[in-house]
N, C-alpha and C. Protein backbone atom coordinates (compact mmCIF):
# COMPACT_ATOMS: atom_id res chain seq x y z
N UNK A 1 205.98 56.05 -28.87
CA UNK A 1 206.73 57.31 -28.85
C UNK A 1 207.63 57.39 -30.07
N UNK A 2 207.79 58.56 -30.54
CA UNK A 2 208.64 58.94 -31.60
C UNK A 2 208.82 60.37 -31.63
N UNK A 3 210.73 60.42 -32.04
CA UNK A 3 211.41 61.56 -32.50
C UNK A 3 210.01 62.32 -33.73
N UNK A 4 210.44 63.60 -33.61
CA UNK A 4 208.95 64.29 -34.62
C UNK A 4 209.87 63.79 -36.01
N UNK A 5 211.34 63.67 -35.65
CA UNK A 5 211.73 63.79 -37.72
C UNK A 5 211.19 62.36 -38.30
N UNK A 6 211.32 61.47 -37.24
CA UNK A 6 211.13 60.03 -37.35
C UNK A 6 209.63 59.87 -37.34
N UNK A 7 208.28 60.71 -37.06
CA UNK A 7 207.25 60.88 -37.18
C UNK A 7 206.49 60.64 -38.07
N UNK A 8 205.62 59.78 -38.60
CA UNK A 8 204.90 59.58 -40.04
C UNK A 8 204.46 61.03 -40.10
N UNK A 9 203.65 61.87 -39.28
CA UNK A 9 203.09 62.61 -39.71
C UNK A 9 203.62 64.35 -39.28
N UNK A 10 205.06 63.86 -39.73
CA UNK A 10 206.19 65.03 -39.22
C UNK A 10 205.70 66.38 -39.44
N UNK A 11 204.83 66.28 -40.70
CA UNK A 11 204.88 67.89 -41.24
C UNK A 11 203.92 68.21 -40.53
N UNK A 12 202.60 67.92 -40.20
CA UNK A 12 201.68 68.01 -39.16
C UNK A 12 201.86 68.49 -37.80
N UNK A 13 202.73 68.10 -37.64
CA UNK A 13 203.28 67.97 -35.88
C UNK A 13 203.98 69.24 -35.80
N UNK A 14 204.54 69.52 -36.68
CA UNK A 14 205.65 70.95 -36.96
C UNK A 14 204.68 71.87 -37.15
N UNK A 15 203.33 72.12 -37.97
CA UNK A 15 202.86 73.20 -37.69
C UNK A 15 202.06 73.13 -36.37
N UNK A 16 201.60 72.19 -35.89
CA UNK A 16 201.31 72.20 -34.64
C UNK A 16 201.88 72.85 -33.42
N UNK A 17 203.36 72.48 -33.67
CA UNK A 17 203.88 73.08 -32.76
C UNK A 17 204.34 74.63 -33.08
N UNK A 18 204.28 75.04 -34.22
CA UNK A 18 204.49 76.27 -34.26
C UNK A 18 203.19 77.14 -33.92
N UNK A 19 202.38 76.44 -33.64
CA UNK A 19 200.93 77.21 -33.36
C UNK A 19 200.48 77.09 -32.02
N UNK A 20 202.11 76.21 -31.07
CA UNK A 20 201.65 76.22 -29.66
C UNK A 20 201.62 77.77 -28.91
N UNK A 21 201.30 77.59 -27.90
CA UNK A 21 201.30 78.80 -27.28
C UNK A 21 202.91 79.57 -26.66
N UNK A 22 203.24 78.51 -26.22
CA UNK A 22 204.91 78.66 -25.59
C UNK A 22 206.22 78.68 -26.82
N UNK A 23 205.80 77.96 -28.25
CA UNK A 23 207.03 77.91 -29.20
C UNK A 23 206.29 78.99 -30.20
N UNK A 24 205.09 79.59 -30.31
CA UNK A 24 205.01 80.43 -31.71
C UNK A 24 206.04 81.38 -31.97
N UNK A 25 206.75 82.14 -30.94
CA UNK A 25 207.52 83.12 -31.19
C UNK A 25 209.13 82.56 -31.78
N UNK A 26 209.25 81.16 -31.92
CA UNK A 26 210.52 80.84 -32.13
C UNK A 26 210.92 81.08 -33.60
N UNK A 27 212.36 81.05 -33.80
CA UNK A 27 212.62 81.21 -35.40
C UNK A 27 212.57 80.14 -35.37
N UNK A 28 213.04 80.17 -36.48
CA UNK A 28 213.74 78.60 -37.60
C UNK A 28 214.34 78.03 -36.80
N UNK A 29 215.83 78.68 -36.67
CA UNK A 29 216.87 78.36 -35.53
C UNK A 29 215.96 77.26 -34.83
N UNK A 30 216.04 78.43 -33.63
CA UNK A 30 215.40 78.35 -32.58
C UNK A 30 214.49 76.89 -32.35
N UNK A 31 213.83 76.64 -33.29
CA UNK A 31 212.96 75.43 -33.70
C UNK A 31 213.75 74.38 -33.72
N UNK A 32 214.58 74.55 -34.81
CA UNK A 32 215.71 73.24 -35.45
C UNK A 32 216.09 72.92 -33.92
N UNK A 33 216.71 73.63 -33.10
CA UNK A 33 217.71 73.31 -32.10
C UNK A 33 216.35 72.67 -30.93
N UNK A 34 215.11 73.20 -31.04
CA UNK A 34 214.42 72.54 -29.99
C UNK A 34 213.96 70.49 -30.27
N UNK A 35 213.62 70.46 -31.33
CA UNK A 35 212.81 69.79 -32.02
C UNK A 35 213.75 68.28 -31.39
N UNK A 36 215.19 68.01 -31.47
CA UNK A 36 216.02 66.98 -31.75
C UNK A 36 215.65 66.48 -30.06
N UNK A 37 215.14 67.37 -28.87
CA UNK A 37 214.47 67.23 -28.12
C UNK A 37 213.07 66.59 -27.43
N UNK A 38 212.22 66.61 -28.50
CA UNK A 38 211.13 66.48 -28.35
C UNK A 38 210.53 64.48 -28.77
N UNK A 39 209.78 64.70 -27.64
CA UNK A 39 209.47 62.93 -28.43
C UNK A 39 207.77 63.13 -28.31
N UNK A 40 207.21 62.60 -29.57
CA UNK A 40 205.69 62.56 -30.00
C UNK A 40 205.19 61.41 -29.10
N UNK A 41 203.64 61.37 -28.55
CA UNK A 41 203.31 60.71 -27.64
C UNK A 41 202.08 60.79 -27.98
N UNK A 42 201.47 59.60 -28.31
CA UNK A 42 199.58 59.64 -28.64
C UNK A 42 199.54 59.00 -26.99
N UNK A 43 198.61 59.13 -26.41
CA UNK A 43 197.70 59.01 -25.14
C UNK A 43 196.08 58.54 -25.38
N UNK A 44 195.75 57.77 -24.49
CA UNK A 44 194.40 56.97 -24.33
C UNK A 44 193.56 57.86 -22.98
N UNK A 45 192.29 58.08 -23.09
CA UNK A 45 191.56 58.48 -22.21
C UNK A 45 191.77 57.88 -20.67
N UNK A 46 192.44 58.94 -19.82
CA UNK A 46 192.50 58.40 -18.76
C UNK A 46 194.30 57.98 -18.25
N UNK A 47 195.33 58.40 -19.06
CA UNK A 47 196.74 58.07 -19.39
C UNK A 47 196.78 59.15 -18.30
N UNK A 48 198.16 59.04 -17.59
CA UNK A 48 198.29 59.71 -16.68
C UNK A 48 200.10 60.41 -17.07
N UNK A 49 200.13 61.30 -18.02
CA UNK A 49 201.54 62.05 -18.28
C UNK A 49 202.73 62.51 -16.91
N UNK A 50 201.67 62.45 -15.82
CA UNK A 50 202.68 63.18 -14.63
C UNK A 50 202.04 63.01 -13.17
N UNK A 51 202.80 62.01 -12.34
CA UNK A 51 202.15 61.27 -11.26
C UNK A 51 202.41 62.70 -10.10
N UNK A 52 201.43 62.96 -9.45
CA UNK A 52 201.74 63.76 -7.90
C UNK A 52 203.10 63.13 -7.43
N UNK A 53 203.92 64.57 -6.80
CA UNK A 53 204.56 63.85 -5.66
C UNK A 53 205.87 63.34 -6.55
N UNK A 54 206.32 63.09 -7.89
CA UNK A 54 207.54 63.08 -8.12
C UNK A 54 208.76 64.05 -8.09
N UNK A 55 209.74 63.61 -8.48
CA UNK A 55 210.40 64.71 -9.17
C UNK A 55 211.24 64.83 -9.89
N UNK A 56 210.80 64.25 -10.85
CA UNK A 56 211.01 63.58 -12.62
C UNK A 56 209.96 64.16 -13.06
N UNK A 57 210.40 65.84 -13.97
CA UNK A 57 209.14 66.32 -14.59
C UNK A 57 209.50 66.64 -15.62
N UNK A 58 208.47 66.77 -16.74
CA UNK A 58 208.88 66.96 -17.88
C UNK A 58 207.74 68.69 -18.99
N UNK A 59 208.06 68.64 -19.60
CA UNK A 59 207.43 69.83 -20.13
C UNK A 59 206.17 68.96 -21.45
N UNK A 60 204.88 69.47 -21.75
CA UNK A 60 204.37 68.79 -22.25
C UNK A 60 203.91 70.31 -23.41
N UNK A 61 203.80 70.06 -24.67
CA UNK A 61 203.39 71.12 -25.86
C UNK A 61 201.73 69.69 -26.46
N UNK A 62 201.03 70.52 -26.01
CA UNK A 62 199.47 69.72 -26.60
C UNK A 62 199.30 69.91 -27.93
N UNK A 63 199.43 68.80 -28.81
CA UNK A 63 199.05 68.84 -30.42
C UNK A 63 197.73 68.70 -30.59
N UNK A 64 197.18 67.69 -29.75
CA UNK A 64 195.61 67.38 -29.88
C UNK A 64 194.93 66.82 -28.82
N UNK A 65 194.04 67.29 -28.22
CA UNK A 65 193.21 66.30 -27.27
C UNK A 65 193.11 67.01 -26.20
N UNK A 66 192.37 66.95 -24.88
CA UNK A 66 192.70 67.41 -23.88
C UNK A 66 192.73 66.55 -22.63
N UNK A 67 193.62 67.67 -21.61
CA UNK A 67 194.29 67.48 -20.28
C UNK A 67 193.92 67.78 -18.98
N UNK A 68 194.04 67.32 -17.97
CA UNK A 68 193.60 68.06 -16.85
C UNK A 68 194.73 68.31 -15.68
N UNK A 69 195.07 69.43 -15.12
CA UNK A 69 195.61 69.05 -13.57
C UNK A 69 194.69 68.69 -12.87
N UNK A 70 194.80 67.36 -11.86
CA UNK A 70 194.41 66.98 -11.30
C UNK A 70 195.26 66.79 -9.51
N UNK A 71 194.84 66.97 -8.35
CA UNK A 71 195.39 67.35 -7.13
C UNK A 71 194.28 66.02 -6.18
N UNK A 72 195.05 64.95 -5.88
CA UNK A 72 194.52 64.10 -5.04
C UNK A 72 194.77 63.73 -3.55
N UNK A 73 194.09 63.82 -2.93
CA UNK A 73 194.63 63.59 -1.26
C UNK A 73 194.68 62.23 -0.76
N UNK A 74 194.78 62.07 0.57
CA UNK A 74 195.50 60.77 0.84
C UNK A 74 194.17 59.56 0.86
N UNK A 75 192.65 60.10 0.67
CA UNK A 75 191.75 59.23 0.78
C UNK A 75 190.74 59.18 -0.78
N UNK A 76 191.91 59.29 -1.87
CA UNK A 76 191.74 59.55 -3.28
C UNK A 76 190.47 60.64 -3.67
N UNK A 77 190.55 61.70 -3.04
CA UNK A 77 189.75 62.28 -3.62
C UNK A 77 189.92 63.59 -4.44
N UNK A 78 189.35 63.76 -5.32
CA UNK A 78 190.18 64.79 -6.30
C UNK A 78 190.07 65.87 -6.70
N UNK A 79 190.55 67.01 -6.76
CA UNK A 79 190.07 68.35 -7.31
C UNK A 79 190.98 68.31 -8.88
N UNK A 80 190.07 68.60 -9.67
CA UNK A 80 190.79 69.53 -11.10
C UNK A 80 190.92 70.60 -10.89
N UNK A 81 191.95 71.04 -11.20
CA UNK A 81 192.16 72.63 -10.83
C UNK A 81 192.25 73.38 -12.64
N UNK A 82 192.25 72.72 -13.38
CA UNK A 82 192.47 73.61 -14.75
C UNK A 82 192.56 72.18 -15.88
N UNK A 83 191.41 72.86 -17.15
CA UNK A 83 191.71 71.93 -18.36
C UNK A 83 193.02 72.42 -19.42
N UNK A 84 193.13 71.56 -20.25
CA UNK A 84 194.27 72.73 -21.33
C UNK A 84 193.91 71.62 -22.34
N UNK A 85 194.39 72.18 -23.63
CA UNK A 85 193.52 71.53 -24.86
C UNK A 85 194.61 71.43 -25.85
N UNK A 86 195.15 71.56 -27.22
CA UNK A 86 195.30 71.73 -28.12
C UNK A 86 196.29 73.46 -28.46
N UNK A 87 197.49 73.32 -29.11
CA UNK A 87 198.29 74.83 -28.94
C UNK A 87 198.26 75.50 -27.38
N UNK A 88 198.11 74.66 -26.41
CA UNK A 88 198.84 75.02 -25.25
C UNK A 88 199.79 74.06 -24.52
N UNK A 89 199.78 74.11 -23.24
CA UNK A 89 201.23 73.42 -22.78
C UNK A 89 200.62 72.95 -21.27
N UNK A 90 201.22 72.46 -20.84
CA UNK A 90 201.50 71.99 -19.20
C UNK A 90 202.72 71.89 -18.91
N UNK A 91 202.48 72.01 -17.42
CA UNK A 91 204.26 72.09 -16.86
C UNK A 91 203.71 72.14 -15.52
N UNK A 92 205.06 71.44 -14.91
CA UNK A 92 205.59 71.91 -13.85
C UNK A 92 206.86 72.54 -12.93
N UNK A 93 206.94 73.26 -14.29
CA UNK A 93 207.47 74.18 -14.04
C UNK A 93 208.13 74.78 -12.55
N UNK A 94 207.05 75.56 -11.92
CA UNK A 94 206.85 75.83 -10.65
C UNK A 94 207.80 75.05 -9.48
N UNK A 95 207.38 73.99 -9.60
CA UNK A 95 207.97 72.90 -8.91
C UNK A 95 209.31 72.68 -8.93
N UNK A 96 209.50 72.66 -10.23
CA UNK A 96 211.41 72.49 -10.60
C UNK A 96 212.28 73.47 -9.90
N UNK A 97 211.19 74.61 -10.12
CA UNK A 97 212.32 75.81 -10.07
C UNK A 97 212.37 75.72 -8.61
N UNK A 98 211.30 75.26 -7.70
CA UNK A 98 211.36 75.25 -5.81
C UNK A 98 211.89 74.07 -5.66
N UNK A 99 212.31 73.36 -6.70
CA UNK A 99 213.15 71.93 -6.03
C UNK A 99 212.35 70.89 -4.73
N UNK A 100 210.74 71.00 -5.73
CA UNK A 100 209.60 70.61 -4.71
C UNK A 100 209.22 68.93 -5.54
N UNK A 101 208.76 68.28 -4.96
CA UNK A 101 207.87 67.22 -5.66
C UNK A 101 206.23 68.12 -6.30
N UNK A 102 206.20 67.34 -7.50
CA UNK A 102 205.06 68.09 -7.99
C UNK A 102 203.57 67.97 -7.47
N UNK A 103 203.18 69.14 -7.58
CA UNK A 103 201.97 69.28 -6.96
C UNK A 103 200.69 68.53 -6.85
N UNK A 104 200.53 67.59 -8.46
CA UNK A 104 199.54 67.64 -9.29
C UNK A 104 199.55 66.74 -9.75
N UNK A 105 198.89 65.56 -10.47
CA UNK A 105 198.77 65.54 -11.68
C UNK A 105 198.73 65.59 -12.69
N UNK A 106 199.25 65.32 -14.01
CA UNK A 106 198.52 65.41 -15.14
C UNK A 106 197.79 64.56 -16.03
N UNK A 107 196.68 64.43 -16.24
CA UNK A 107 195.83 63.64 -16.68
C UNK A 107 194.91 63.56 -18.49
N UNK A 108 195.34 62.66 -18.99
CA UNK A 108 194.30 63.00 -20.24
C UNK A 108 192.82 62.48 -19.94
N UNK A 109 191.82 63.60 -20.45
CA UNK A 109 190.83 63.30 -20.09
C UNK A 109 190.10 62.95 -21.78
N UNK A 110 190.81 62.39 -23.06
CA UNK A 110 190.35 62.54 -23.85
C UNK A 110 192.02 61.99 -24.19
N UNK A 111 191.48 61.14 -25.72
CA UNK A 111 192.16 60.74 -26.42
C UNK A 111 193.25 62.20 -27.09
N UNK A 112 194.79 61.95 -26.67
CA UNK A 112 195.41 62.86 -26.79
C UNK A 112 196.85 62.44 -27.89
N UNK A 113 197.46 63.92 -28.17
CA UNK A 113 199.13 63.71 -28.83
C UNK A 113 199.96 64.90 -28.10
N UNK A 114 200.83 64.69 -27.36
CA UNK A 114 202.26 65.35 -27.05
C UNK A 114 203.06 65.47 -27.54
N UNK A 115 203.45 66.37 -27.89
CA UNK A 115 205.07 66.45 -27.71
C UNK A 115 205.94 66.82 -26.44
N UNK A 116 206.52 65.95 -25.70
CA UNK A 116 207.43 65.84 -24.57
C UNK A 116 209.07 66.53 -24.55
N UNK A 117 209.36 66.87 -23.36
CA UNK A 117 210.68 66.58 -22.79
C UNK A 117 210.99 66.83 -21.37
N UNK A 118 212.16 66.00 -21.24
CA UNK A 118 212.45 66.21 -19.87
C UNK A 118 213.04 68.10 -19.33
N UNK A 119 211.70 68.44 -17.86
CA UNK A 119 211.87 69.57 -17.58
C UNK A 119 213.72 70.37 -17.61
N UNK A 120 214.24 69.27 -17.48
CA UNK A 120 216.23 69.57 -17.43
C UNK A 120 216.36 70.31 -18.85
N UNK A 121 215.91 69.59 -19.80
CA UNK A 121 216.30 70.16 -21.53
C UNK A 121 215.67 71.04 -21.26
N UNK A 122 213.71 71.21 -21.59
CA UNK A 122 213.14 72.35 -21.60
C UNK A 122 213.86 73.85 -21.13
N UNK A 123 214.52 73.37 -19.44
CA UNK A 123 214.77 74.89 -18.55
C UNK A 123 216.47 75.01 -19.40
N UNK A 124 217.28 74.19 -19.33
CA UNK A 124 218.38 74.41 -20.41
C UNK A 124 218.25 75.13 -21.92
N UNK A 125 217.17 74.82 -22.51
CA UNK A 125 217.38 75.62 -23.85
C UNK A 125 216.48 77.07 -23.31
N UNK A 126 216.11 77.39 -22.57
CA UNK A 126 215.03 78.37 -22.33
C UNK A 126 216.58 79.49 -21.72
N UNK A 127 217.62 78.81 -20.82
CA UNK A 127 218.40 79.63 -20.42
C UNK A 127 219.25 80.14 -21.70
N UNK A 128 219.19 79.46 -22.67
CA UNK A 128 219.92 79.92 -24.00
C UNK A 128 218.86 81.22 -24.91
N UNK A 129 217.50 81.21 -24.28
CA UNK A 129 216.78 81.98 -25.27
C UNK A 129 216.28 82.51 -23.88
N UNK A 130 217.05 83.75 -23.48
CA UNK A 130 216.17 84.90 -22.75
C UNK A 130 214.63 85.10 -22.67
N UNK A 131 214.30 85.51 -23.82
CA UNK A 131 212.94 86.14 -24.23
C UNK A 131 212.06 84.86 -24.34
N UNK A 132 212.11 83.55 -24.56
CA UNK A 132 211.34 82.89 -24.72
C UNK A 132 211.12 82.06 -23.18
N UNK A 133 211.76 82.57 -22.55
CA UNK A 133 211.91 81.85 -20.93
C UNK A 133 211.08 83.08 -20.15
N UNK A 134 211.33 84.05 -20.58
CA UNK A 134 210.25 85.47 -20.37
C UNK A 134 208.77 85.11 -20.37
N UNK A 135 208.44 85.21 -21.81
CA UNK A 135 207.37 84.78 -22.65
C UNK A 135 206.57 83.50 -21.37
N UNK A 136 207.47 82.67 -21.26
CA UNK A 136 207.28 81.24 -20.86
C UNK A 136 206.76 81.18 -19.07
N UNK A 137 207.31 82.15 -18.38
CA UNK A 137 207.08 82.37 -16.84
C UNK A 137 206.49 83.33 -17.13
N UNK A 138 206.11 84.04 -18.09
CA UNK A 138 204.53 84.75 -18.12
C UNK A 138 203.55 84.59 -17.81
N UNK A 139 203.54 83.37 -18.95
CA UNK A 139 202.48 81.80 -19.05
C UNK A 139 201.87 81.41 -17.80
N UNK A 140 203.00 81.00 -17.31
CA UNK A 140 203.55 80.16 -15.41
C UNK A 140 202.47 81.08 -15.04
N UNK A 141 202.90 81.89 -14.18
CA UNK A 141 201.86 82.92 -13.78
C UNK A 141 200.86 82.99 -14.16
N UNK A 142 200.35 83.51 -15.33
CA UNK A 142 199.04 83.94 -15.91
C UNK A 142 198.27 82.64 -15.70
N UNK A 143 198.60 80.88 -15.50
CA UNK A 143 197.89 80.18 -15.50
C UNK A 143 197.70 80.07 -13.86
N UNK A 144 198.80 80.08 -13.20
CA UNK A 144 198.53 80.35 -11.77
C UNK A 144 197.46 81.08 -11.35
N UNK A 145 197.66 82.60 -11.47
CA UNK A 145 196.26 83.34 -11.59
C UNK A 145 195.24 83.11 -12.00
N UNK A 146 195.17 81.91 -13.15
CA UNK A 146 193.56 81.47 -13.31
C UNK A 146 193.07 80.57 -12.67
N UNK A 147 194.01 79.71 -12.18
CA UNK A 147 193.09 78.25 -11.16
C UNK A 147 192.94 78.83 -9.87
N UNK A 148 193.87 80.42 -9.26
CA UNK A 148 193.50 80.92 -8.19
C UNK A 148 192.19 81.56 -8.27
N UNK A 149 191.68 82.56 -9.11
CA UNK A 149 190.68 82.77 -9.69
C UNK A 149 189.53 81.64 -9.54
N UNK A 150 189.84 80.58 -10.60
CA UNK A 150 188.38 79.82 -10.20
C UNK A 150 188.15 79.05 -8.81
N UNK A 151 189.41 79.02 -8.04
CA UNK A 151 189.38 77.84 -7.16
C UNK A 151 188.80 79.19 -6.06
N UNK A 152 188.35 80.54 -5.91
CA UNK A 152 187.73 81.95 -5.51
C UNK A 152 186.19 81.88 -5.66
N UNK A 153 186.15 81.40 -7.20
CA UNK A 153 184.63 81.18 -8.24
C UNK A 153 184.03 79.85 -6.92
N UNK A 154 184.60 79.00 -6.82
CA UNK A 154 183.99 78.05 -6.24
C UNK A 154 183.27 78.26 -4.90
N UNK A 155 183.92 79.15 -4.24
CA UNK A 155 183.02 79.83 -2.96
C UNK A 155 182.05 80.96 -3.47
N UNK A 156 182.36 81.87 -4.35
CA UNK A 156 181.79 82.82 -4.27
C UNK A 156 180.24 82.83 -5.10
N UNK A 157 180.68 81.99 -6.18
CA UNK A 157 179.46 81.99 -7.20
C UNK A 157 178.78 80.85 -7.01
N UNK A 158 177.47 81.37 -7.47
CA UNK A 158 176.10 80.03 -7.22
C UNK A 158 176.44 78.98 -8.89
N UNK A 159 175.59 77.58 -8.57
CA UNK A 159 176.44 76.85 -9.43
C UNK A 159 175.79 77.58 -11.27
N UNK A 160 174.78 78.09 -11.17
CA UNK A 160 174.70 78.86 -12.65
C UNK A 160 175.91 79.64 -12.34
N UNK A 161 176.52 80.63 -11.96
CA UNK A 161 177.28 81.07 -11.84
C UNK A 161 178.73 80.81 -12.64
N UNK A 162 178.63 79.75 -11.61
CA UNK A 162 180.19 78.88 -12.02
C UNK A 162 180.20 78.19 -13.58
N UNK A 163 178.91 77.94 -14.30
CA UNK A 163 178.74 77.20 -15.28
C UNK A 163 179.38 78.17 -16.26
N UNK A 164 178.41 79.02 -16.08
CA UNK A 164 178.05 80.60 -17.00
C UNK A 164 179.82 80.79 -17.49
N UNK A 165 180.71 81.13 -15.99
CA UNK A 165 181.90 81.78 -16.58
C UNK A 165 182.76 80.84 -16.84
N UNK A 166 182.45 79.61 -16.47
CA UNK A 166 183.44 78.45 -17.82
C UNK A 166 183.21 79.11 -19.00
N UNK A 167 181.51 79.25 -19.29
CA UNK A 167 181.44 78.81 -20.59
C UNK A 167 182.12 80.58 -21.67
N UNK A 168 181.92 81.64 -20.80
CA UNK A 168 182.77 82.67 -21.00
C UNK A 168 183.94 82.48 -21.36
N UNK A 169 185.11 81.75 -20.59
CA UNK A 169 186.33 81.85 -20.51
C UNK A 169 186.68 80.29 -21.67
N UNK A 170 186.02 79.91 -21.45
CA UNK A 170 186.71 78.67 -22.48
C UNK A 170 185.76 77.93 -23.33
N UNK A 171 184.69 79.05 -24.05
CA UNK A 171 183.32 78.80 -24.98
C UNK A 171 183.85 76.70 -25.80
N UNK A 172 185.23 77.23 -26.44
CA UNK A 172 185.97 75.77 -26.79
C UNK A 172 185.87 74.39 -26.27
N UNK A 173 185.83 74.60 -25.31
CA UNK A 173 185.98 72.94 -24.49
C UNK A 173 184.67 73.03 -23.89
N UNK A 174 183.54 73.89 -23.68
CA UNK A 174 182.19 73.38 -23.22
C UNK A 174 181.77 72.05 -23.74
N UNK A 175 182.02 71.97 -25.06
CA UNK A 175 180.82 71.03 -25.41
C UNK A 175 182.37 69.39 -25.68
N UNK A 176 183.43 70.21 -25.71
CA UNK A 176 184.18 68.82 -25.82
C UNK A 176 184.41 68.03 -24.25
N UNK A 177 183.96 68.40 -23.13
CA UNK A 177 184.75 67.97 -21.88
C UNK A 177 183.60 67.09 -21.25
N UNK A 178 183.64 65.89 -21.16
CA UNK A 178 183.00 65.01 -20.99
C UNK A 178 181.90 65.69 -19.60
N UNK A 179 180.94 65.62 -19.60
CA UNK A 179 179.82 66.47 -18.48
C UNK A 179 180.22 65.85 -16.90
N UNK A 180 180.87 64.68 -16.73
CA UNK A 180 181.20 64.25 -15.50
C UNK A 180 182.30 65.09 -15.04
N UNK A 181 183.48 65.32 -15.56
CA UNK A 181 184.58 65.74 -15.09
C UNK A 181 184.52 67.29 -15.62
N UNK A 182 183.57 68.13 -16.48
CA UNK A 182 183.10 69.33 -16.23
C UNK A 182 182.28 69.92 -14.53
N UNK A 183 181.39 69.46 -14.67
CA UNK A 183 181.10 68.89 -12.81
C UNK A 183 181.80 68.57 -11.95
N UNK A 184 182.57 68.11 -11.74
CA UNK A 184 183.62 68.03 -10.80
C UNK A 184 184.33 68.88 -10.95
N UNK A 185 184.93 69.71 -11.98
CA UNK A 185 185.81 70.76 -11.56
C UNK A 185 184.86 71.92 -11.09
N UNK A 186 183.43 72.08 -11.62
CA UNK A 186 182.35 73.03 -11.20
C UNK A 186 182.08 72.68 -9.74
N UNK A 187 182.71 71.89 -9.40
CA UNK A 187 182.31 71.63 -7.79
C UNK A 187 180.58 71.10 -7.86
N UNK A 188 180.23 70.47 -9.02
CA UNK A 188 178.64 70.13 -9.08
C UNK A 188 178.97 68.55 -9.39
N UNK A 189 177.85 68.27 -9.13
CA UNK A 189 177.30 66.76 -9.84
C UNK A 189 176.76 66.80 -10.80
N UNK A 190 177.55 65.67 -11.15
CA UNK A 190 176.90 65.89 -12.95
C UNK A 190 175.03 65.90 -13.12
N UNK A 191 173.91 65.22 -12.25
CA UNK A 191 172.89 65.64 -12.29
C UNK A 191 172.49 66.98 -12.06
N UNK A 192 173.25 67.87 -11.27
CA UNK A 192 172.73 69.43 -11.10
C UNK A 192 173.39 69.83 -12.73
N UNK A 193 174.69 69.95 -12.72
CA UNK A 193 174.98 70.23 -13.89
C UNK A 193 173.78 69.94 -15.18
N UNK A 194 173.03 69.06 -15.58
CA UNK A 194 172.42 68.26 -16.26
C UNK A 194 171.14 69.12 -16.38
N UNK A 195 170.29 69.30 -15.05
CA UNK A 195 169.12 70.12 -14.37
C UNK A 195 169.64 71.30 -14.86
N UNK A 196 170.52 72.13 -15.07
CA UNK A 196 170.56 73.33 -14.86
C UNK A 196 170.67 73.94 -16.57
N UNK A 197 170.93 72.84 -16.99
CA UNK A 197 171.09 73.36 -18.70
C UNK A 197 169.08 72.65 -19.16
N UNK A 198 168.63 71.79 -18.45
CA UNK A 198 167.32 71.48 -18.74
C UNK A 198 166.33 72.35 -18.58
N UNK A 199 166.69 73.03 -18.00
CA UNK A 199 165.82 74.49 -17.25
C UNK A 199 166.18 76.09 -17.39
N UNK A 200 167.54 76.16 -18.67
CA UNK A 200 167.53 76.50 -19.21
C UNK A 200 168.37 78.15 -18.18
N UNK A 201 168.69 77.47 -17.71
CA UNK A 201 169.61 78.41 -16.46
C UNK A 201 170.75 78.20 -16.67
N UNK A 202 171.57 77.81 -17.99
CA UNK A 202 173.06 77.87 -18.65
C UNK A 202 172.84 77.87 -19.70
């Protein structure tokens, strides 16, 4: 882990984060005052950023690699409910604000880099910037609405179906998301998954 100023590859990391989804709208300011916050974090396939069930959460800005929520029950079995990649974010947000233990998981499913902080700073500087706490429970929502959405897809659509409008909604991560844990969030096995692009039905 490392401060971004203390970062070998500081200047990197700074346009990164200005190209996240949650900080593009920030000024200069705005930046300077977030940054003294933030700690850089490379991750190994399979690193686990945010255990179910705490409530010690932190805000995560994705520089590189991708992530999964992941939701496990008491006889380890698991649903992904949503990937996120590169210039987006994770949170749990949600949780903080209901003064809940978190829902979820978060999981790298792929060699990754963060930039971190604890959810306390994140919701503290967000109460100093109106519009970017706006912007930010936009987000909240709009991602809510999409894992409600597919976790809908999973009853309703046949598994071409379900393949088809991944590959619509997130053309990007088709070919980067390892075919096992694409299948599992498709509610398929990775052999149907496999059959179904062989036959030319995805």
């Amino acid at each position: 882990m490392s401060s971004v100023e203390n970062h070998p590859e500081k200047k990197i990391i700074r346009v990164q984060l200005r190209q996240n989804v949650s900080l593009q709208g920030l000024s200069e300011s705005e930046s300077a005052e977030l940054e003294p916050h933030l700690v850089v974090v490379d991750c190994h396939k399979g690193d686990l950023l945010l255990h179910q069930g705490v409530h010690e959460m932190e805000q995560y800005f994705i520089l590189d690699g991708i992530l999964k929520r992941v939701v496990t029950n008491s006889v380890a079995k698991e649903m992904i409910l949503r990937f996120t990649a590169e210039r987006d974010m994770e949170t749990s947000y949600a949780a903080w604000c209901l003064k809940t233990p978190t829902p979820y998981s978060i999981v790298c499913v792929t060699k990754a880099r963060v930039a971190k902080l604890p959810m306390s700073q994140w919701v503290a500087f967000m109460e100093r910037h109106a519009e970017i706490k706006k912007l930010f429970e936009y987000d909240v929502m709009s991602l809510m609405s999409e894992i409600m959405a597919h976790t809908i897809t999973l009853h309703l659509l046949d598994a071409p179906g379900r393949v088809r409008r991944f590959m619509r909604k997130h053309p990007e991560l088709f070919e980067r998301i390892p075919k096992k844990e694409l299948a599992s969030y498709l509610n398929l096995s990775p052999e149907t998954l496999s059959r179904l692009k062989q036959r030319g039905k995805i």
